[in-house]
C-alpha atoms as a PDB file:
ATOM      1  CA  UNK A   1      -3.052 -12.738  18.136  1.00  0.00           C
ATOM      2  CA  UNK A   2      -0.991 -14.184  15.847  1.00  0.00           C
ATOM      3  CA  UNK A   3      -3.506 -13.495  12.686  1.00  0.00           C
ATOM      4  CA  UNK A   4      -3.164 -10.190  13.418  1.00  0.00           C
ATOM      5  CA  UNK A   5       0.783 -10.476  12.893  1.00  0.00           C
ATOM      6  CA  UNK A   6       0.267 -12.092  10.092  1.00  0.00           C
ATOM      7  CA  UNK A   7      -1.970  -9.621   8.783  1.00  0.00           C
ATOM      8  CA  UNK A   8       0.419  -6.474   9.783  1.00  0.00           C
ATOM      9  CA  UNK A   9       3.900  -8.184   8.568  1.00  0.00           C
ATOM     10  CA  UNK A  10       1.366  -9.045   5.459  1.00  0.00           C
ATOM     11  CA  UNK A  11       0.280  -5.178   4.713  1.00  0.00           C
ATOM     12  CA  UNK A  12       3.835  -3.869   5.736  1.00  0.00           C
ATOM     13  CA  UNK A  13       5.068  -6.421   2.664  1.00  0.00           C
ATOM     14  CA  UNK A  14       2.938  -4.756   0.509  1.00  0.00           C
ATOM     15  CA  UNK A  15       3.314  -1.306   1.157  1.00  0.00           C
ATOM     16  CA  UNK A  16       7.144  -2.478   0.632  1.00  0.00           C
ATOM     17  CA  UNK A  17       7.041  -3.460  -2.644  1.00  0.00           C
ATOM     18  CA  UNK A  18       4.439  -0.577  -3.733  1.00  0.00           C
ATOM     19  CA  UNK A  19       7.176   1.452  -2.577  1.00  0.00           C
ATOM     20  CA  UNK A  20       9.676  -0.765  -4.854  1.00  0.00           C
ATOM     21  CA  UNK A  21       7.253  -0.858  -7.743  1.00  0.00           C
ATOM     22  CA  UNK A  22       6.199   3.288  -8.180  1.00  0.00           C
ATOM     23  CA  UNK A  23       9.787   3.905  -6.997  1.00  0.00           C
ATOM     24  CA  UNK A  24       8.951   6.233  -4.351  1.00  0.00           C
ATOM     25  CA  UNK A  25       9.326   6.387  -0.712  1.00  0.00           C
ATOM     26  CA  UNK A  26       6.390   5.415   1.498  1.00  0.00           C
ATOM     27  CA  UNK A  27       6.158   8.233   3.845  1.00  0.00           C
ATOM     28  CA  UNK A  28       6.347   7.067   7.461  1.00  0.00           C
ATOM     29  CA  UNK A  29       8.300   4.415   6.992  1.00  0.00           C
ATOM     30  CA  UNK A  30       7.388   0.879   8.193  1.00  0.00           C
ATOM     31  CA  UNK A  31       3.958   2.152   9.764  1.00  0.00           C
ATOM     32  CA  UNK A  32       3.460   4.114   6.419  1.00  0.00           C
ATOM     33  CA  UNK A  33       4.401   0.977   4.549  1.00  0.00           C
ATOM     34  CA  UNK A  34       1.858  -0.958   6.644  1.00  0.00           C
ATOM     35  CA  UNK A  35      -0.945   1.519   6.398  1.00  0.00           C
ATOM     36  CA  UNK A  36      -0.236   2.005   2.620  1.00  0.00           C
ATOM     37  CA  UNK A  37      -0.649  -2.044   2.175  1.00  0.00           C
ATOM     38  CA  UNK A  38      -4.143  -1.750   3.943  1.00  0.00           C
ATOM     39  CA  UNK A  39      -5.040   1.207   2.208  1.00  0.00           C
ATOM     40  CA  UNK A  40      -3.704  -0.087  -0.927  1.00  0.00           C
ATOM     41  CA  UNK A  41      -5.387  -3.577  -0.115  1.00  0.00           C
ATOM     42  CA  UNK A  42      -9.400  -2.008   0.187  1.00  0.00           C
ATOM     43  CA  UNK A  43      -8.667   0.327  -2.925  1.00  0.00           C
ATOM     44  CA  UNK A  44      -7.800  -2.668  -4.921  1.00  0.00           C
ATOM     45  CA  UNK A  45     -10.398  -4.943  -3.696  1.00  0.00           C
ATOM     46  CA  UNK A  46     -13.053  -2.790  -4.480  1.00  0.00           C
ATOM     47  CA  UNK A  47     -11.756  -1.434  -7.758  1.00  0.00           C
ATOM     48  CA  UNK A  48     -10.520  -4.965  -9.236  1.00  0.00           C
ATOM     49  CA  UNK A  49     -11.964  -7.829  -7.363  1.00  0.00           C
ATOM     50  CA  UNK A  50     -10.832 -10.364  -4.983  1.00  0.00           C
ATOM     51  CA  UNK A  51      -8.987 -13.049  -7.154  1.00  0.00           C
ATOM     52  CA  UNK A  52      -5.511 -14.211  -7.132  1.00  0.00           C
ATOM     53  CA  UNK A  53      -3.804 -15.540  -4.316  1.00  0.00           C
ATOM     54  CA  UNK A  54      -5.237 -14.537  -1.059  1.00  0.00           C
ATOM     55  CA  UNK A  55      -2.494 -14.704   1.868  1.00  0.00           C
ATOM     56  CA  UNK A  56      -3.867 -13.419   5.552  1.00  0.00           C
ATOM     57  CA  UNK A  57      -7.181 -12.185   3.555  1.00  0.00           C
ATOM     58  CA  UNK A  58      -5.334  -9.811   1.170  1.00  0.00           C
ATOM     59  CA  UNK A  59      -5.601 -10.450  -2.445  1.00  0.00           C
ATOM     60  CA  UNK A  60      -2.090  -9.869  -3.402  1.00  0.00           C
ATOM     61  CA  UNK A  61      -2.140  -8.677  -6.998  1.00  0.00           C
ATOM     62  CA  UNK A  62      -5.280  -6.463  -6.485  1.00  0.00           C
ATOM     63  CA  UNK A  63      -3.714  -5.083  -3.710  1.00  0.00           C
ATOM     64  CA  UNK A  64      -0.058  -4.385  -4.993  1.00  0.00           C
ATOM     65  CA  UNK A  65      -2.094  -2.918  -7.742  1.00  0.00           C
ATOM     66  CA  UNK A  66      -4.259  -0.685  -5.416  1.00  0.00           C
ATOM     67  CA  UNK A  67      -1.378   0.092  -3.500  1.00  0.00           C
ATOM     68  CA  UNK A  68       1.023   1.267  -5.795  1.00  0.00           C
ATOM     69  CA  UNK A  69      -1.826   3.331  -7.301  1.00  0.00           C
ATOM     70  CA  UNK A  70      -1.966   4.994  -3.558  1.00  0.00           C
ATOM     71  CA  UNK A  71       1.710   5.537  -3.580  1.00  0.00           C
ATOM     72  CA  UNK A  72       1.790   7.355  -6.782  1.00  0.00           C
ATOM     73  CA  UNK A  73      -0.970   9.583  -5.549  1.00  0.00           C
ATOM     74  CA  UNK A  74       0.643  10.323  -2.287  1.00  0.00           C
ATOM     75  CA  UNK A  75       4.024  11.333  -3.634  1.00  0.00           C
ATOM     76  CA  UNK A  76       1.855  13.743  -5.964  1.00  0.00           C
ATOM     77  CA  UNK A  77       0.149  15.313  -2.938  1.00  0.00           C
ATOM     78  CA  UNK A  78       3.140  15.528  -1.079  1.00  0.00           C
ATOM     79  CA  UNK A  79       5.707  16.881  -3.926  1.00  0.00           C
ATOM     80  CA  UNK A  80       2.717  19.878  -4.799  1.00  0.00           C
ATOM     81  CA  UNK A  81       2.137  20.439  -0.823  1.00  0.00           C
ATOM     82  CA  UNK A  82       5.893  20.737  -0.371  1.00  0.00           C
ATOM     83  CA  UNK A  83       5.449  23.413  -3.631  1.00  0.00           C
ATOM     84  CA  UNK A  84       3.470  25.414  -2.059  1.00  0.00           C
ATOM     85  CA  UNK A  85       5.444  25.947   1.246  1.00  0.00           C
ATOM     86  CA  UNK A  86       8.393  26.886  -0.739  1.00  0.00           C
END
């Protein structure tokens, strides 16, 4: 039970300062910030690796890295969607 704390308050960090980092809002706010740090966390895994510090099985760096990457896209999508509603 409490892992799985860990692992949220973990992802919802991360998502956080991807946010911080790419300078753009994480749509959804805390929940978007916690599924952008999972998200963000599996992108950068698989892309870079698993090496640097590991805290509640997330390799931070890789997935800051993988995460901010997600953010940038998402604001993208989001800014053209909004475009074409206009």
């Amino acid at each position: 039970m409490f892992h799985f704390l860990w692992v949220l308050i973990i992802g919802g960090i991360i998502g956080w300062i991807a946010g911080m980092v790419a300078g753009r809002d994480v749509p959804g706010g805390v929940i978007g910030n916690i599924i952008a740090g999972f998200v963000g966390a599996w992108l950068g895994t698989m892309v870079l690796g698993n090496w640097g510090p590991i805290v509640a099985n997330f390799a931070i760096i890789p997935a800051i890295i993988g995460a901010v990457v997600l953010v940038f896209l998402l604001s993208f999508v989001m800014r053209a969607f909004r475009k074409t509603n206009d």
